[in-house]
N, C-alpha and C. Protein backbone atom coordinates (compact mmCIF):
# COMPACT_ATOMS: atom_id res chain seq x y z
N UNK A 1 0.85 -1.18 0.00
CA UNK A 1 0.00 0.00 0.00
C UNK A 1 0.89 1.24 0.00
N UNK A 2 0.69 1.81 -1.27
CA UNK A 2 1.40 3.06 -1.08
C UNK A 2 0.60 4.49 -0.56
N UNK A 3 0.84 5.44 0.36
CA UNK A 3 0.04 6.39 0.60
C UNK A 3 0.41 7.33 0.22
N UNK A 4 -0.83 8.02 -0.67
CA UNK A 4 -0.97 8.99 -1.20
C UNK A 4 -1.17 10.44 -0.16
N UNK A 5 -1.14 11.23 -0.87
CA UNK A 5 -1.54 12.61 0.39
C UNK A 5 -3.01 12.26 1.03
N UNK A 6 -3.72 12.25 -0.65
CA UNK A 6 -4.99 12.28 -0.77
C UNK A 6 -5.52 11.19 0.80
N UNK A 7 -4.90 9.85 0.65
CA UNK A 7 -5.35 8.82 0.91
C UNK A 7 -4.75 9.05 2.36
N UNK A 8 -4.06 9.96 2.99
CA UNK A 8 -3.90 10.42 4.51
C UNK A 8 -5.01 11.76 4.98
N UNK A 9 -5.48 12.46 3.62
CA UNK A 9 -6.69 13.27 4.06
C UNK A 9 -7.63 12.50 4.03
N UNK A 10 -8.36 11.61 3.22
CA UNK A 10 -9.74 10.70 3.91
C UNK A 10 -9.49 10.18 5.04
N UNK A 11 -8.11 9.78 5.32
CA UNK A 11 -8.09 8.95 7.24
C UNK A 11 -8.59 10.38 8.07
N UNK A 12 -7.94 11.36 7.76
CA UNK A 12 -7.91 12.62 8.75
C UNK A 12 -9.50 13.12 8.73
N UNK A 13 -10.34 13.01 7.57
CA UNK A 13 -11.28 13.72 7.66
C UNK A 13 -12.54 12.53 8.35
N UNK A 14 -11.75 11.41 8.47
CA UNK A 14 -13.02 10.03 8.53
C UNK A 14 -12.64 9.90 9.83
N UNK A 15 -11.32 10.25 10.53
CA UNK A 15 -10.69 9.96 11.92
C UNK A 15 -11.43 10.25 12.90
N UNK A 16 -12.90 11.01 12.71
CA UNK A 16 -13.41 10.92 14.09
C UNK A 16 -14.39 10.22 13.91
N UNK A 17 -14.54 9.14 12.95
CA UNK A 17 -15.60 7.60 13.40
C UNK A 17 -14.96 6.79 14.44
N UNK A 18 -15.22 6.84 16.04
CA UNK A 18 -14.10 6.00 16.50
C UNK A 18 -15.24 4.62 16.67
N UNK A 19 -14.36 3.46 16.75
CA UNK A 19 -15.18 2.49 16.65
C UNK A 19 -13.78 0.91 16.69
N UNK A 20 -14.76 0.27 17.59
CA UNK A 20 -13.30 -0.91 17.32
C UNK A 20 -13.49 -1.65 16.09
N UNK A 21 -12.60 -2.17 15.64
CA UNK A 21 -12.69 -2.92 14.44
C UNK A 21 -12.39 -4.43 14.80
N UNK A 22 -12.51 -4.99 15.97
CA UNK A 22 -12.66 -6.18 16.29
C UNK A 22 -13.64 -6.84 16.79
N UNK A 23 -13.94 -8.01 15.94
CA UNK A 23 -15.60 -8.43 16.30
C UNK A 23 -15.03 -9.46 17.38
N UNK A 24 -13.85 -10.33 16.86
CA UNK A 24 -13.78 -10.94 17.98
C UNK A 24 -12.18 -11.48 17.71
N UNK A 25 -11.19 -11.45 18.77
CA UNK A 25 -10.09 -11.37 18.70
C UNK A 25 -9.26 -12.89 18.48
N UNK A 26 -10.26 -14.53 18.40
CA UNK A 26 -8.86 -15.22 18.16
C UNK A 26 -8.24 -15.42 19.08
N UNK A 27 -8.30 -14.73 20.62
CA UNK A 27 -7.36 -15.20 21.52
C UNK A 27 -8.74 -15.93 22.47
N UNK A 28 -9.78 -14.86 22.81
CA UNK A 28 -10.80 -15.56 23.72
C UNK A 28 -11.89 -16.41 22.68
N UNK A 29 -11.73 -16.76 21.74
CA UNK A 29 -12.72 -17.23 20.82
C UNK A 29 -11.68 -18.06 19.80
N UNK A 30 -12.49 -18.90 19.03
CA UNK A 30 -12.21 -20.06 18.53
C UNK A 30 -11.95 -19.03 16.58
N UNK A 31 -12.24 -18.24 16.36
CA UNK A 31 -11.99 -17.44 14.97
C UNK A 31 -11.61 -16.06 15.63
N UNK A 32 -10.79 -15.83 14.41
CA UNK A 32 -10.43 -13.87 14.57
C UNK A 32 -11.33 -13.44 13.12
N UNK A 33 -11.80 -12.37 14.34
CA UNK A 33 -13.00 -11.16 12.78
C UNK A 33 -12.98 -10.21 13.14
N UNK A 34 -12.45 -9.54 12.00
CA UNK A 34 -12.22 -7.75 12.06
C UNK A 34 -13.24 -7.05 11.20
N UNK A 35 -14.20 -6.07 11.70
CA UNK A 35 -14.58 -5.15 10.85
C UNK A 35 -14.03 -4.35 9.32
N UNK A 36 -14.62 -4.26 8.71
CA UNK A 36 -14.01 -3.74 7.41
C UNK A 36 -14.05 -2.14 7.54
N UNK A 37 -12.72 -1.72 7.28
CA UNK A 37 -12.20 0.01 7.27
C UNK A 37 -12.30 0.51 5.91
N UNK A 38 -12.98 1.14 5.26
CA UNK A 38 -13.34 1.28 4.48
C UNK A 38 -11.40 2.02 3.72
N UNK A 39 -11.36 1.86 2.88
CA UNK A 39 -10.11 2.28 2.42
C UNK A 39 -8.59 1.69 3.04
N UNK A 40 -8.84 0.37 4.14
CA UNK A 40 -7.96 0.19 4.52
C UNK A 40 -7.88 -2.05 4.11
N UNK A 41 -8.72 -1.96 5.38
CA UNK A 41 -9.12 -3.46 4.79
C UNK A 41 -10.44 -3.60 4.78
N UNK A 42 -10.57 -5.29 4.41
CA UNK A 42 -12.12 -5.87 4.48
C UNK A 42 -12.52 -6.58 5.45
N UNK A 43 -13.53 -7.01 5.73
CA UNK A 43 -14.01 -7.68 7.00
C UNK A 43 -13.05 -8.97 6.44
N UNK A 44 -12.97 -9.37 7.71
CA UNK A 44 -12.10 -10.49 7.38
C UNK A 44 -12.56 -11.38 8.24
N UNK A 45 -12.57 -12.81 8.48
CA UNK A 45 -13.24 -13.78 9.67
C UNK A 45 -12.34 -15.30 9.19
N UNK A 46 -11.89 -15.69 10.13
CA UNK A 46 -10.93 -16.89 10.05
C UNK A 46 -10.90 -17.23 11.22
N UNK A 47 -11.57 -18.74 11.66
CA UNK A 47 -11.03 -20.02 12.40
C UNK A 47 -9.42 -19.98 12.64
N UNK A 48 -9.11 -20.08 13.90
CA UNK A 48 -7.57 -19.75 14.05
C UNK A 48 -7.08 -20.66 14.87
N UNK A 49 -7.59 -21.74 15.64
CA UNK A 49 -7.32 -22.75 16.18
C UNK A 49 -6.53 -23.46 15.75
N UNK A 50 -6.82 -23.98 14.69
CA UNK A 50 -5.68 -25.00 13.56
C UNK A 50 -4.51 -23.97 13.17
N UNK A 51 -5.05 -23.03 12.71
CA UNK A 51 -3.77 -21.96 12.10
C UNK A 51 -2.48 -21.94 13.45
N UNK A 52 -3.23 -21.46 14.48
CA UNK A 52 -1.94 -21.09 15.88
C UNK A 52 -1.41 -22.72 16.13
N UNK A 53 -2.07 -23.54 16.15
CA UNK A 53 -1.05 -25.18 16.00
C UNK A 53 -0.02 -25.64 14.58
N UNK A 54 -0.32 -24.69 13.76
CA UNK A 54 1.06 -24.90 12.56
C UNK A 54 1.75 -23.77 12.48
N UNK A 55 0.96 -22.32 12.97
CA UNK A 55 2.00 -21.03 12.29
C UNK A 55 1.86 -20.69 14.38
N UNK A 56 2.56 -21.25 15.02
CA UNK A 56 2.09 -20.80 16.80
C UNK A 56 2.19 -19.10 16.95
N UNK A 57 3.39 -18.30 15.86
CA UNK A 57 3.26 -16.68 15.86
C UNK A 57 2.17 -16.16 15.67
N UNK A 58 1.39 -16.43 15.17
CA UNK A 58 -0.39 -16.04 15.02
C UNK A 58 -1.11 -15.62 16.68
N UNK A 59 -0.70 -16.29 17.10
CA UNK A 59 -1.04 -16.49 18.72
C UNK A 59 -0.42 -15.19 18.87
N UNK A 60 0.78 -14.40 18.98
CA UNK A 60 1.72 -13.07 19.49
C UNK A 60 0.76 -12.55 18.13
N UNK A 61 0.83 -12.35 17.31
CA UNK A 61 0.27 -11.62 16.22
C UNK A 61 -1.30 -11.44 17.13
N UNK A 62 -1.89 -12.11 16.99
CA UNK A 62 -3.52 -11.55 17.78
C UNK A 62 -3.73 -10.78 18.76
N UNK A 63 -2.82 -11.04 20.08
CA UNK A 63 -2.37 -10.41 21.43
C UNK A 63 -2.39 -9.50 20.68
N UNK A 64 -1.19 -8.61 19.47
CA UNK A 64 -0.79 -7.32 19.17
C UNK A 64 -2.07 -6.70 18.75
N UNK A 65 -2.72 -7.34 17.85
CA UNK A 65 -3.64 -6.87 17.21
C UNK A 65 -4.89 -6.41 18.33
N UNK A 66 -4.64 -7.18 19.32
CA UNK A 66 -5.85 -6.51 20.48
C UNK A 66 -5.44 -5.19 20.91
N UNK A 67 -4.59 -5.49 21.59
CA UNK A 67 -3.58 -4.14 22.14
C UNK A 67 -3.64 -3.07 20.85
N UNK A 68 -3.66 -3.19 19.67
CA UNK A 68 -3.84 -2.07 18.65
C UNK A 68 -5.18 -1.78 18.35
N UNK A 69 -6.06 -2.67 18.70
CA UNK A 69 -7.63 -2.06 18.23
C UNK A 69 -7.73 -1.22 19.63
N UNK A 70 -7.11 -1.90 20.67
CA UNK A 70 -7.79 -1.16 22.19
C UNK A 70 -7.17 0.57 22.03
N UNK A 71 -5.99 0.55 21.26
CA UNK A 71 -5.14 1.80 20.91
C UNK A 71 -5.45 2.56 20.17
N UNK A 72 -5.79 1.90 18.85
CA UNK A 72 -7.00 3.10 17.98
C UNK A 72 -8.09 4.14 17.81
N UNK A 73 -8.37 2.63 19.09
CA UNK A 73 -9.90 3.33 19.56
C UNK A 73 -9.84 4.46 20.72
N UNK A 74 -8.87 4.40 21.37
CA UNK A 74 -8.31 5.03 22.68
C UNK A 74 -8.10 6.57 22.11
N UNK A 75 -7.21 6.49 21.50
CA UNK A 75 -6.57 7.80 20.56
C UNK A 75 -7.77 8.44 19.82
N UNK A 76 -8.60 7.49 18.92
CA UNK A 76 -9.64 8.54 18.56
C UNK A 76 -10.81 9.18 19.41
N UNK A 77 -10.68 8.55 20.70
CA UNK A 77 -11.67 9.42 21.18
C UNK A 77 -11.42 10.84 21.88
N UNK A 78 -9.89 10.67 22.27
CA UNK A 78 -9.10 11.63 22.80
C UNK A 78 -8.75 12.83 21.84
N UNK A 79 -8.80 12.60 20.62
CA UNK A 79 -8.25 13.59 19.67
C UNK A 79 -8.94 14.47 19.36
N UNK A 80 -10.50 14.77 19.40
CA UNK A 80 -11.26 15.37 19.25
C UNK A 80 -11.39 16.79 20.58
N UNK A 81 -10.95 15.94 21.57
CA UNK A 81 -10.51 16.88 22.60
C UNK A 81 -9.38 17.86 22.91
N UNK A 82 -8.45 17.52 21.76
CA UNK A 82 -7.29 17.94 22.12
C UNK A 82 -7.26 19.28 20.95
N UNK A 83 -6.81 20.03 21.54
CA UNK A 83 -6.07 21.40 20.39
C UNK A 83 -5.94 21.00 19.70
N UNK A 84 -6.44 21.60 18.44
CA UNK A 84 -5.14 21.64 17.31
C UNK A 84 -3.89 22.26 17.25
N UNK A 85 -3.54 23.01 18.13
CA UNK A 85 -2.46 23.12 18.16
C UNK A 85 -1.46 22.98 19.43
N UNK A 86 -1.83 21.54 19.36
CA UNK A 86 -1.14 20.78 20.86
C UNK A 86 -0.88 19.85 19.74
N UNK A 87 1.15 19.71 20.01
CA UNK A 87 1.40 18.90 19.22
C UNK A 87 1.00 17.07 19.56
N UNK A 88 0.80 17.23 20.79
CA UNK A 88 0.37 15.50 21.14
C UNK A 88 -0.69 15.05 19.98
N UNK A 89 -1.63 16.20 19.60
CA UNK A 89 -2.75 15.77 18.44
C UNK A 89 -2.31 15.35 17.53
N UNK A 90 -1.64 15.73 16.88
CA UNK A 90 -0.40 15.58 15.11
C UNK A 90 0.20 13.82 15.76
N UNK A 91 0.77 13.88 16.49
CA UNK A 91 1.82 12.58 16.85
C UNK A 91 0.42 11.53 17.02
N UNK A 92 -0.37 11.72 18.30
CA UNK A 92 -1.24 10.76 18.21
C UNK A 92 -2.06 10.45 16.98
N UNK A 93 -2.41 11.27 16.01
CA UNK A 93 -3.04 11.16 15.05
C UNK A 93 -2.00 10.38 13.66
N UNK A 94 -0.80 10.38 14.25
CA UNK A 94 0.08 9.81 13.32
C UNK A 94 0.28 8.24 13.84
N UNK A 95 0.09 8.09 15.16
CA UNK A 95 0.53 6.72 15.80
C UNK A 95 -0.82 5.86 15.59
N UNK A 96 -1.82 6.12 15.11
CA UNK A 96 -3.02 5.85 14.94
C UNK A 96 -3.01 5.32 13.53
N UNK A 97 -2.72 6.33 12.96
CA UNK A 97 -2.81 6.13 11.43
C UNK A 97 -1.64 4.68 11.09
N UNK A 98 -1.08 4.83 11.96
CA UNK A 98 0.62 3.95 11.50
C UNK A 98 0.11 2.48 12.27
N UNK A 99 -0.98 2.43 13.36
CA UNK A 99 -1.23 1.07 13.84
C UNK A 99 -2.76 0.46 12.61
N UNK A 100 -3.39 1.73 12.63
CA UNK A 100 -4.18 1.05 11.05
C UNK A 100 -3.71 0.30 9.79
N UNK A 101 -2.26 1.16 9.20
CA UNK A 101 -1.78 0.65 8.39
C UNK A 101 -1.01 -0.86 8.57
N UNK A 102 -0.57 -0.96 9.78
CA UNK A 102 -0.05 -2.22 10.53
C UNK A 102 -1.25 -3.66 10.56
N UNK A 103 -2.54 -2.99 10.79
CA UNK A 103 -3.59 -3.46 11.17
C UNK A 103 -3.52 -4.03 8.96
N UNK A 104 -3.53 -3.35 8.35
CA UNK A 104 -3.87 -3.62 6.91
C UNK A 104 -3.10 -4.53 6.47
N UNK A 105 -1.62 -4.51 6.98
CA UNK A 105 -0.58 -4.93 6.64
C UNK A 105 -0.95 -6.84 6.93
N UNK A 106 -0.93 -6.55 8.45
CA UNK A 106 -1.50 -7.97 8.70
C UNK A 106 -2.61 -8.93 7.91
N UNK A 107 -3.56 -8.01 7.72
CA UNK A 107 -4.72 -8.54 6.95
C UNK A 107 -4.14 -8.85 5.40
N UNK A 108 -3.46 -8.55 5.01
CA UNK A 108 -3.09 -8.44 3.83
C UNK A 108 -1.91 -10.54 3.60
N UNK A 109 -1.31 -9.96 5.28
CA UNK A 109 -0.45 -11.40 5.44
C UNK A 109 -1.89 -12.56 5.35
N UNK A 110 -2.21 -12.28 6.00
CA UNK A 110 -3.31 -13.18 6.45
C UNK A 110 -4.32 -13.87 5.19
N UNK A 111 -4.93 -13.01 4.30
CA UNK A 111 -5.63 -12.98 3.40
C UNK A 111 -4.62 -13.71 2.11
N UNK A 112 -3.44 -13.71 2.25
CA UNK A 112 -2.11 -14.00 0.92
C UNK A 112 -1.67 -15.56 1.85
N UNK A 113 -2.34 -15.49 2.89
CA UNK A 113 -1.66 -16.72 3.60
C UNK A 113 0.14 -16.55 3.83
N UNK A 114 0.81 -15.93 3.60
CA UNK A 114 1.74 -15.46 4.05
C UNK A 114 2.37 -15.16 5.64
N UNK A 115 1.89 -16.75 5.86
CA UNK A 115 2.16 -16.61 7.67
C UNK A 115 3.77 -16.74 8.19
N UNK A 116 4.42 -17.23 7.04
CA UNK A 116 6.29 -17.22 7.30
C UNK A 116 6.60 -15.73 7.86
N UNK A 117 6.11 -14.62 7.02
CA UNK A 117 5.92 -13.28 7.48
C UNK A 117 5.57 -12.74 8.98
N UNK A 118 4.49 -13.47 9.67
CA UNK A 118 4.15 -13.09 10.86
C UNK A 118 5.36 -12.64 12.03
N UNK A 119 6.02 -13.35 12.15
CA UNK A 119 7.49 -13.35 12.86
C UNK A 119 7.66 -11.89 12.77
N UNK A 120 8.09 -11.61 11.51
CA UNK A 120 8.66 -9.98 11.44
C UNK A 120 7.43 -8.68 11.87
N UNK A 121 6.47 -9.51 11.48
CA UNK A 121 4.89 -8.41 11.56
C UNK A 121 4.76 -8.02 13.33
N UNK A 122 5.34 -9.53 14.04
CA UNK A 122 5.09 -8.96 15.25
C UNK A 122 6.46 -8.27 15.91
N UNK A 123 7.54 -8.45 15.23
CA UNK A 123 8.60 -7.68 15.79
C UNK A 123 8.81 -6.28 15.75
N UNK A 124 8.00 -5.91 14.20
CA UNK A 124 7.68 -4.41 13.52
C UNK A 124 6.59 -3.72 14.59
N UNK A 125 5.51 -4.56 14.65
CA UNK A 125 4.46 -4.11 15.50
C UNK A 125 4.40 -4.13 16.65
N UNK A 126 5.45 -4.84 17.64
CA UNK A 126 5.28 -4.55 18.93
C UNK A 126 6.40 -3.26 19.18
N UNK A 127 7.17 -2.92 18.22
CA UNK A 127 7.96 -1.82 18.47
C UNK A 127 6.83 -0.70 18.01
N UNK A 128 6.09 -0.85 17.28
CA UNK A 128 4.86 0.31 17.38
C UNK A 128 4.11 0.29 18.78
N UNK A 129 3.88 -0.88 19.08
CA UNK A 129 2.64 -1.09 20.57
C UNK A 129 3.47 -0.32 21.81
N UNK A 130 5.23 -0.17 21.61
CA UNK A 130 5.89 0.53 22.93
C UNK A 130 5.41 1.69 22.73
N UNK A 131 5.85 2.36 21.55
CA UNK A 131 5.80 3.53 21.14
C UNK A 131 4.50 4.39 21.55
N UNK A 132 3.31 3.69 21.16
CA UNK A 132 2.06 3.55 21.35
C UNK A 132 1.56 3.46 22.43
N UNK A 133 1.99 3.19 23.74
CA UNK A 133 1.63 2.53 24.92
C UNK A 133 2.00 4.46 25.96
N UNK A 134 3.16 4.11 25.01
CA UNK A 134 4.17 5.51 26.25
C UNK A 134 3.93 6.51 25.81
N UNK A 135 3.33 6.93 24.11
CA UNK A 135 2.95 8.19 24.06
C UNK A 135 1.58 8.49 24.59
N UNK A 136 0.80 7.11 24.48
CA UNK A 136 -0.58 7.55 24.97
C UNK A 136 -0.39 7.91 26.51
N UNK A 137 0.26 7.46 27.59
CA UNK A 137 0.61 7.55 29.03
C UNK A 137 1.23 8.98 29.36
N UNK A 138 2.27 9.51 28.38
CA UNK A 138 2.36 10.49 28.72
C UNK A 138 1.71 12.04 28.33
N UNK A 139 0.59 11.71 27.37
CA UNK A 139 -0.30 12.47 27.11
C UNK A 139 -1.45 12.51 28.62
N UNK A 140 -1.49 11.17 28.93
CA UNK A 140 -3.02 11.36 29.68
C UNK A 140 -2.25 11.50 31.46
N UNK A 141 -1.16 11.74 31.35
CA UNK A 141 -0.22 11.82 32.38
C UNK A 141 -0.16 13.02 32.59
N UNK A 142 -1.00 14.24 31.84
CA UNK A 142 -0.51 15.71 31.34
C UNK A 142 1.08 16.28 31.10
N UNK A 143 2.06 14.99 30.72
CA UNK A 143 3.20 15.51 30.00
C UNK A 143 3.54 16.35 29.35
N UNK A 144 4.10 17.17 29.42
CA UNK A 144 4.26 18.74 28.18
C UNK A 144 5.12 17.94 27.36
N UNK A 145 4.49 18.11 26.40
CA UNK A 145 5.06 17.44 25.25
C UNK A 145 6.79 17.80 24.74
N UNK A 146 7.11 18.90 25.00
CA UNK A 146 8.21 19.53 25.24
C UNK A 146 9.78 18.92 25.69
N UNK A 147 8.76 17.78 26.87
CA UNK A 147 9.53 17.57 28.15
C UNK A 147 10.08 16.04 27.57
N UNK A 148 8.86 15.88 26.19
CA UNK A 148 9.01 14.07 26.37
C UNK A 148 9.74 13.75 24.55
N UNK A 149 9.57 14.83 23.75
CA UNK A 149 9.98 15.18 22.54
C UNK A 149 10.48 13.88 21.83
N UNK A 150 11.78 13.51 23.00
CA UNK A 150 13.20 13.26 22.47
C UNK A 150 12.79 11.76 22.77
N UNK A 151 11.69 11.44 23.31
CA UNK A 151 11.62 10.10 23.96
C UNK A 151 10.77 9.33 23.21
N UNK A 152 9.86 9.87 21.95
CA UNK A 152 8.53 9.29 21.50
C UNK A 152 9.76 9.09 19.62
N UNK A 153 9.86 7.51 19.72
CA UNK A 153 11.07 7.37 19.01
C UNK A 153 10.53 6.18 17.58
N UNK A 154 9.71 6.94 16.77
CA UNK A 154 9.61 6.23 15.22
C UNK A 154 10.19 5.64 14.51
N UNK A 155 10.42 4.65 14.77
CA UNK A 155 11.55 3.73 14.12
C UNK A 155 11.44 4.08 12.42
N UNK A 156 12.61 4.48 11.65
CA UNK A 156 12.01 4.74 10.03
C UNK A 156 12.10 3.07 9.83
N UNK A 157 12.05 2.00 10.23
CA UNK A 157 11.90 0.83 10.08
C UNK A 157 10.31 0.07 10.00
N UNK A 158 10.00 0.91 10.52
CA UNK A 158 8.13 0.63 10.82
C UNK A 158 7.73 1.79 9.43
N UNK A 159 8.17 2.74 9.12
CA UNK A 159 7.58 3.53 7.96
C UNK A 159 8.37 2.52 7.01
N UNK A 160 9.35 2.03 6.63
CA UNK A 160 9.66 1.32 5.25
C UNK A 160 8.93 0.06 5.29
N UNK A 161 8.23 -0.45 6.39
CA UNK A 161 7.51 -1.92 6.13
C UNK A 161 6.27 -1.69 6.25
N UNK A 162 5.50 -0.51 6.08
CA UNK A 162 4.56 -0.28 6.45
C UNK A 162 3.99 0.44 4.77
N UNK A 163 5.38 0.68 4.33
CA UNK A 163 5.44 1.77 2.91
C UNK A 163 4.69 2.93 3.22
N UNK A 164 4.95 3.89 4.34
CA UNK A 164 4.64 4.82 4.21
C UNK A 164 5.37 5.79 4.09
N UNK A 165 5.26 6.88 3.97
CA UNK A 165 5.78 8.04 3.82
C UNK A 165 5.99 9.29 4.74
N UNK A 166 6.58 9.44 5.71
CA UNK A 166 6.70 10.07 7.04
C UNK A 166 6.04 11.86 6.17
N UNK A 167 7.41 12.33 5.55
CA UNK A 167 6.87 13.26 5.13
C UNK A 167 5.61 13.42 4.46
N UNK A 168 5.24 12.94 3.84
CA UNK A 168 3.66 13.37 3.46
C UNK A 168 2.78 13.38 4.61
N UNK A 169 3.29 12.21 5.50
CA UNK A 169 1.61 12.39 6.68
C UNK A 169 2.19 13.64 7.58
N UNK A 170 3.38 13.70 7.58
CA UNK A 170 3.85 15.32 8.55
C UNK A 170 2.93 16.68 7.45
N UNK A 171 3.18 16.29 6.86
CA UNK A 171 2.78 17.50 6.02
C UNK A 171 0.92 17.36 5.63
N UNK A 172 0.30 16.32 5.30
CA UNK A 172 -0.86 16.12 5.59
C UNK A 172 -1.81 16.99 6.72
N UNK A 173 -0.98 16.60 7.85
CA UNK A 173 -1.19 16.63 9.30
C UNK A 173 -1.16 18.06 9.42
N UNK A 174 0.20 18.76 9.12
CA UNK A 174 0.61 20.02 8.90
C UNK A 174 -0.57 21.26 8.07
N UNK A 175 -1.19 20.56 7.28
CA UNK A 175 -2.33 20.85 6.40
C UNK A 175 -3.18 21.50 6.94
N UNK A 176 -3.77 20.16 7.79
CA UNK A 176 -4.95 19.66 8.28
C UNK A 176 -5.25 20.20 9.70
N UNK A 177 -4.07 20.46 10.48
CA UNK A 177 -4.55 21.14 11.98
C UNK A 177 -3.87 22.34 11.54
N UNK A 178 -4.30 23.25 10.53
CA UNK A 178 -3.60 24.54 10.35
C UNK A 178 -4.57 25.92 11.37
């Protein structure tokens, strides 16, 4: 998936549908089913029992994927509250956008059957879930963003496997909370 400008202004202008996209996660249930994101993925629904006894990373892959719907959803409800010109809005609205595309990425493994892949999906994505975990904490911690700058740390390793484009969504973003 390559992202276009365009295709970071429909996330920005659609970003305040907050809503989980997990019907049911695969870890407490016998199938994983995700809601369909319109421009991102499709509903998807797969029996995962047999799958986690031949590919067992599926099992760490689902865990992540909870922890990222619980994160999506977290961030969009908060963002609506926040300034636009409080930079925590721009970053959270970027760490959001970057666990969706993660979220696509997977579906994409999943749907291609491409489970040799999972391994790296959860090594890429749990370095998003830190990232993700500590910027949301020190936002709702009332951190001055100022204070924590140097600490909220984007691996350009998660933008090249993710194929996105840092500068365009800075500048999107830049746009968009003008």
């Amino acid at each position: 998936m390559t992202v276009s400008i365009q295709f970071i202004n429909n996330y920005l202008f659609s970003s305040n549908q907050c809503k989980k996209f997990l019907v049911k996660d695969g870890i407490t249930s016998s199938y994983f089913e995700i809601e369909r994101n319109p421009g991102f993925f499709t509903k998807t629904r797969l029996e995962v029992i047999s799958i986690k006894k031949k590919h067992p990373q599926i099992g760490e892959s689902l865990s992540i994927l909870k922890n990222f719907d619980h994160y999506q959803y977290l961030i969009c409800t908060l963002i609506p509250n926040i300034a636009d010109t409080d930079p925590f809005k721009k970053v959270l609205q970027k760490i959001r956008f970057m666990i969706i595309s993660s979220i696509t990425k997977f579906i994409h493994l999943l749907n291609s059957n491409n489970f040799q892949q999972f391994e790296y999906w959860n090594f890429i994505s749990k370095k998003l879930l830190q990232v993700v975990a500590e910027t949301v904490n020190y936002f709702r911690q009332g951190t001055k963003f100022d204070e924590i700058l140097n600490d909220i740390k984007l691996d350009e390793e998660l933008f090249v496997y993710l194929n996105l484009d840092i500068e365009k969504i800075d500048k999107s973003l830049d746009q968009f909370y003008l």
